[in-house]
Protein backbone atom coordinates (compact mmCIF):
# COMPACT_ATOMS: atom_id res chain seq x y z
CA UNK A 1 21.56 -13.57 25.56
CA UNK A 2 18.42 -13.95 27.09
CA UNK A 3 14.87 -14.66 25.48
CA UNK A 4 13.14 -11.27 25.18
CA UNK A 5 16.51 -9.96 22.94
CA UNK A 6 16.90 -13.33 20.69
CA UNK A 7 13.24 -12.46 19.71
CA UNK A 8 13.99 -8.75 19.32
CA UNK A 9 16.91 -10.49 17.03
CA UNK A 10 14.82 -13.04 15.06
CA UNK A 11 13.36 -10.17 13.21
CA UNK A 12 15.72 -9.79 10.59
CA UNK A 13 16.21 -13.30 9.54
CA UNK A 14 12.35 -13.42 9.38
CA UNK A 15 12.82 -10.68 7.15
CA UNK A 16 15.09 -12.03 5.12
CA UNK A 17 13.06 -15.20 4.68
CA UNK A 18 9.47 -13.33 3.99
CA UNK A 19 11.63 -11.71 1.02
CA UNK A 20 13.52 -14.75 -0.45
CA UNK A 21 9.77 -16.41 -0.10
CA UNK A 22 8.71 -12.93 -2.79
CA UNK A 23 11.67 -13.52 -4.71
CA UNK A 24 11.64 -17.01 -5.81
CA UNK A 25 8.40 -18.23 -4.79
CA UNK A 26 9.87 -21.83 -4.19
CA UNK A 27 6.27 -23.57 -3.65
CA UNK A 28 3.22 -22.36 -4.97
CA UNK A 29 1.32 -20.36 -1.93
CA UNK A 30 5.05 -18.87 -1.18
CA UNK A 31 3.26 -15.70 -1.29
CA UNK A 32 1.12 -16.56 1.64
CA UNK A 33 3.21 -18.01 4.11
CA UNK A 34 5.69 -14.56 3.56
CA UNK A 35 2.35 -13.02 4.76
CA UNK A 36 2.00 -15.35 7.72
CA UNK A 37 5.43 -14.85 8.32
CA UNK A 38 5.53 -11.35 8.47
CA UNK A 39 2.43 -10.96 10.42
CA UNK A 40 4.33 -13.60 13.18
CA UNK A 41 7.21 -11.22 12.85
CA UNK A 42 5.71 -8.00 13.45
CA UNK A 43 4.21 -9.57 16.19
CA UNK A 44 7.33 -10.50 17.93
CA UNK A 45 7.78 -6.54 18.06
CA UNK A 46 5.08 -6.47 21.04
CA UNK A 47 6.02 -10.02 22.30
CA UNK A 48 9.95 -9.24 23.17
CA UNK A 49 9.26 -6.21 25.43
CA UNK A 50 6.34 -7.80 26.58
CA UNK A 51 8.18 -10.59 27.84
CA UNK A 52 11.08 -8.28 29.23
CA UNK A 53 8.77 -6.87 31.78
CA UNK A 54 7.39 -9.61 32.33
CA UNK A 55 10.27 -11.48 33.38
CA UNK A 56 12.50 -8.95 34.37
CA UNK A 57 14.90 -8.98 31.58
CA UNK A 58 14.78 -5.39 29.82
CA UNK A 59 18.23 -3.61 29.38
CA UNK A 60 19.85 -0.90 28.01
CA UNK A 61 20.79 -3.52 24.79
CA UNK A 62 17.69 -4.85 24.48
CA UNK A 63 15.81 -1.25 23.97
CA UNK A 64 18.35 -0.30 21.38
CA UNK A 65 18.29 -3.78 19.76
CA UNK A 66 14.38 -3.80 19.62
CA UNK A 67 14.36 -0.16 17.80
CA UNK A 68 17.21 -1.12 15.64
CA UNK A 69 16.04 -4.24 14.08
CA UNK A 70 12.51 -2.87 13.89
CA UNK A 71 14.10 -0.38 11.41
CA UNK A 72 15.82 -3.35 9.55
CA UNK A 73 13.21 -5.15 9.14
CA UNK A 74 10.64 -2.42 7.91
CA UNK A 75 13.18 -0.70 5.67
CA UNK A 76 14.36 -3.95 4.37
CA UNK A 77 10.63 -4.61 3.65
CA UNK A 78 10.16 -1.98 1.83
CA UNK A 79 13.26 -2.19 -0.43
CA UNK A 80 12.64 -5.65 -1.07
CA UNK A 81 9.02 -4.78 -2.08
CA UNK A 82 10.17 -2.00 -4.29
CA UNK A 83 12.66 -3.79 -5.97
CA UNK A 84 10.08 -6.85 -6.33
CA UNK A 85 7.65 -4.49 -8.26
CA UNK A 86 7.10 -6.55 -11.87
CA UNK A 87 4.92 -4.02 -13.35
CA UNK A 88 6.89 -0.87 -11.59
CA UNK A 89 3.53 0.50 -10.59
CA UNK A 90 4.43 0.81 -6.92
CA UNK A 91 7.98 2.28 -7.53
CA UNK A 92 6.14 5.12 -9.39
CA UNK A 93 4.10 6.56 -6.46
CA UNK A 94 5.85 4.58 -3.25
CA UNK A 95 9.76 5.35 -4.02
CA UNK A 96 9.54 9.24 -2.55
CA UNK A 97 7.58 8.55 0.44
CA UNK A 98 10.33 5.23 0.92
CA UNK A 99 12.86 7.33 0.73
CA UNK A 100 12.11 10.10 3.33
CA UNK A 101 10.89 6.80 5.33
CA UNK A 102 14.30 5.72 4.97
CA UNK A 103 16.15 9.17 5.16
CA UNK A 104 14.73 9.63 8.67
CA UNK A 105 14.98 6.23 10.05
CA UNK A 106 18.96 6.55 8.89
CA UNK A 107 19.20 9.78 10.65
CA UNK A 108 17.61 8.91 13.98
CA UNK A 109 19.82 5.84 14.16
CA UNK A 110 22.91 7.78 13.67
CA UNK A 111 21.41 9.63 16.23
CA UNK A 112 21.45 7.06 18.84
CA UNK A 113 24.76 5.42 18.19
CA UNK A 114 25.78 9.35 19.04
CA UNK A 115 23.96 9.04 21.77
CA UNK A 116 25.22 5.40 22.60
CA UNK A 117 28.71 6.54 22.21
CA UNK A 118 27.93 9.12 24.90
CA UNK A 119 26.96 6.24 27.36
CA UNK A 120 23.05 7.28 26.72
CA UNK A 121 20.01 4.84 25.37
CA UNK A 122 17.58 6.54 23.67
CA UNK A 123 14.59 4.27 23.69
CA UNK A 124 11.79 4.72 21.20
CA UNK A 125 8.86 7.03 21.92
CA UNK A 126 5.40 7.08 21.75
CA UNK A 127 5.22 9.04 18.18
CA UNK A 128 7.77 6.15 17.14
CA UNK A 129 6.32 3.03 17.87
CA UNK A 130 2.42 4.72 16.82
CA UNK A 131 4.69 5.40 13.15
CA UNK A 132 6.18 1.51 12.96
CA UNK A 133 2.32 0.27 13.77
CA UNK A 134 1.41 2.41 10.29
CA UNK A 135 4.25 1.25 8.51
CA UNK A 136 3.33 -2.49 9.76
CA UNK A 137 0.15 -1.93 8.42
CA UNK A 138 1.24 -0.94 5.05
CA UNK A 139 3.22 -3.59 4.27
CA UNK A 140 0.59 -6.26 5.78
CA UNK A 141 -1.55 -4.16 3.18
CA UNK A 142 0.78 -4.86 0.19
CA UNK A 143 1.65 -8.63 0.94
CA UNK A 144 -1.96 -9.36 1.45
CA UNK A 145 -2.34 -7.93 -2.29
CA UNK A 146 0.10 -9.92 -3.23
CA UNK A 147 -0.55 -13.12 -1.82
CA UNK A 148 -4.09 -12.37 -3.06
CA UNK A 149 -2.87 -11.95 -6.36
CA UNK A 150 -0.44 -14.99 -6.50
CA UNK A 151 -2.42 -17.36 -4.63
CA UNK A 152 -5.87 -17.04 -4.19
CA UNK A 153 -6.31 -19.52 -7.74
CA UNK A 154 -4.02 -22.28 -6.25
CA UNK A 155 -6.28 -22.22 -2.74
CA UNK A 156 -9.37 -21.60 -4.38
CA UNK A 157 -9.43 -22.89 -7.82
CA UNK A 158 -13.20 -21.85 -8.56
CA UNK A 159 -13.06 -18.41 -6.23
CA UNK A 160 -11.58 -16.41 -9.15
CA UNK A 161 -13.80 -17.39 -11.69
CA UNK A 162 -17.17 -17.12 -10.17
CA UNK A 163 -16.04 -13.83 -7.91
CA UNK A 164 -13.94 -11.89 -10.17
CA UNK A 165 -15.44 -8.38 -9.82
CA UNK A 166 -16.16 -8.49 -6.60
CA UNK A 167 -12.08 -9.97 -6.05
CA UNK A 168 -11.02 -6.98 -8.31
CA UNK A 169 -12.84 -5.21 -6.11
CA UNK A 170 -11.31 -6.29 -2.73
CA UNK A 171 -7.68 -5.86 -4.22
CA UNK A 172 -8.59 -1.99 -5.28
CA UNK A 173 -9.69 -1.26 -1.94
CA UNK A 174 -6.58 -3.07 -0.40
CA UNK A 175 -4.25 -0.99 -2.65
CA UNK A 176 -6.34 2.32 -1.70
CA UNK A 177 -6.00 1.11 2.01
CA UNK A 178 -2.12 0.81 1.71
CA UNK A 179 -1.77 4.22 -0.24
CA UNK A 180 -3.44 5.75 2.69
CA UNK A 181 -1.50 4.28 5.10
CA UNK A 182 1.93 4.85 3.30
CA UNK A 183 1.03 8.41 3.22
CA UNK A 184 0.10 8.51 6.86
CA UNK A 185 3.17 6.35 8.18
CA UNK A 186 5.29 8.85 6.04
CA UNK A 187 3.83 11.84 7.50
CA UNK A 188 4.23 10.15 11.19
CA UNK A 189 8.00 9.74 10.45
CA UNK A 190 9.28 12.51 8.91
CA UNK A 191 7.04 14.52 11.94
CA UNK A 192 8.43 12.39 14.76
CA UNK A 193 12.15 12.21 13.60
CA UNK A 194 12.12 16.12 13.45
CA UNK A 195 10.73 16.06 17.24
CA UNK A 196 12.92 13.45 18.24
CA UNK A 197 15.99 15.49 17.01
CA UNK A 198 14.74 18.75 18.77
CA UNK A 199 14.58 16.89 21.71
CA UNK A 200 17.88 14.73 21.08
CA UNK A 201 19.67 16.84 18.87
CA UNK A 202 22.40 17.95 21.35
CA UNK A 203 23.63 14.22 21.51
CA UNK A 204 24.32 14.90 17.41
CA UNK A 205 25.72 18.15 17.63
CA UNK A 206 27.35 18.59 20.82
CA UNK A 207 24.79 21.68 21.73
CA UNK A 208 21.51 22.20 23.65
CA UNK A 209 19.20 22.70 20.56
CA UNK A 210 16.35 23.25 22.69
């Protein structure tokens, strides 16, 4: 196992530890190290192929490994952030887009164990990795709202107080910023999955669908 695919790897228990940081909030400013830690892990998502050219290390498992966990750890972000909603206001306009997000990102990975299983590595495209950026976005977007909201007091005791409106304000525009970009990274998917499986889509069905 070399370096470039244990950091393609570290993604998902960096996932799982920016979520158990939401969930139980073990130390007051929880909320802002998941964001740190997050922003550290989407990072790794340039850093591991990055590193594989650099060093001459990139491989047939290390493509399908980097666009496998980058689906686990978005989609697990965004389950964890649904399920996380106190007040439900985020399940009520996020849950549809999430789920085509999630529909499509489970059909193109069936799609390339098919393709695996035919000795073929479908690496991600251009469309695909412009779509993850969005979705990374997004979900910076909503834990910078939350940390925001959980936080900010116990960093900055006297911020709140003497800044409220224009804080309020922020946190709107933050929350308008990661509608947008939910909307967008949602278009990008559902859009790129259907070109990927007109291009691809005789791996799936055993036919030349173009």
């Amino acid at each position: 196992m070399n370096l470039p695919n244990l950091i393609t790897l570290s993604r998902i228990p960096l996932m799982l530890l920016v979520v158990a940081l939401m969930a139980f909030a073990p130390f007051s400013g929880a909320h802002t190290v998941a964001l740190f830690l997050f922003l550290f892990a989407a990072l790794t998502d340039w850093l591991d192929g990055w590193l594989a050219r650099r060093l001459g290390q990139t491989s047939d498992f290390g493509k399908f490994m980097d666009a496998l966990s980058d689906k686990i750890f978005v989609l697990g972000m965004f389950v964890s952030l649904l399920a996380l909603d106190e007040g439900k206001e985020l399940v009520e306009w996020a849950l549809f887009p999430v789920l085509l997000i999630l529909s499509r990102e489970f059909l193109i990975t069936g799609l390339r164990l098919a393709a695996a299983a035919q000795g073929v590595i479908l690496a991600a495209e251009r469309a695909g990795k412009i779509k993850t950026v969005l979705q990374l976005l997004c979900l910076f977007l909503f834990l910078s709202e939350q940390a925001l909201d959980h936080d900010l007091n116990f960093f900055f005791p006297n911020v709140l107080t003497q800044y409220q409106p224009q804080i309020t304000y922020l946190m709107e525009w933050i929350s308008i910023g990661a509608a947008f970009s939910l909307v967008a990274a949602t278009i990008l998917t559902v859009t790129s999955g259907i070109g990927y499986l007109w291009r691809h889509g005789n791996l799936f069905f055993g036919e030349d669908v173009k």
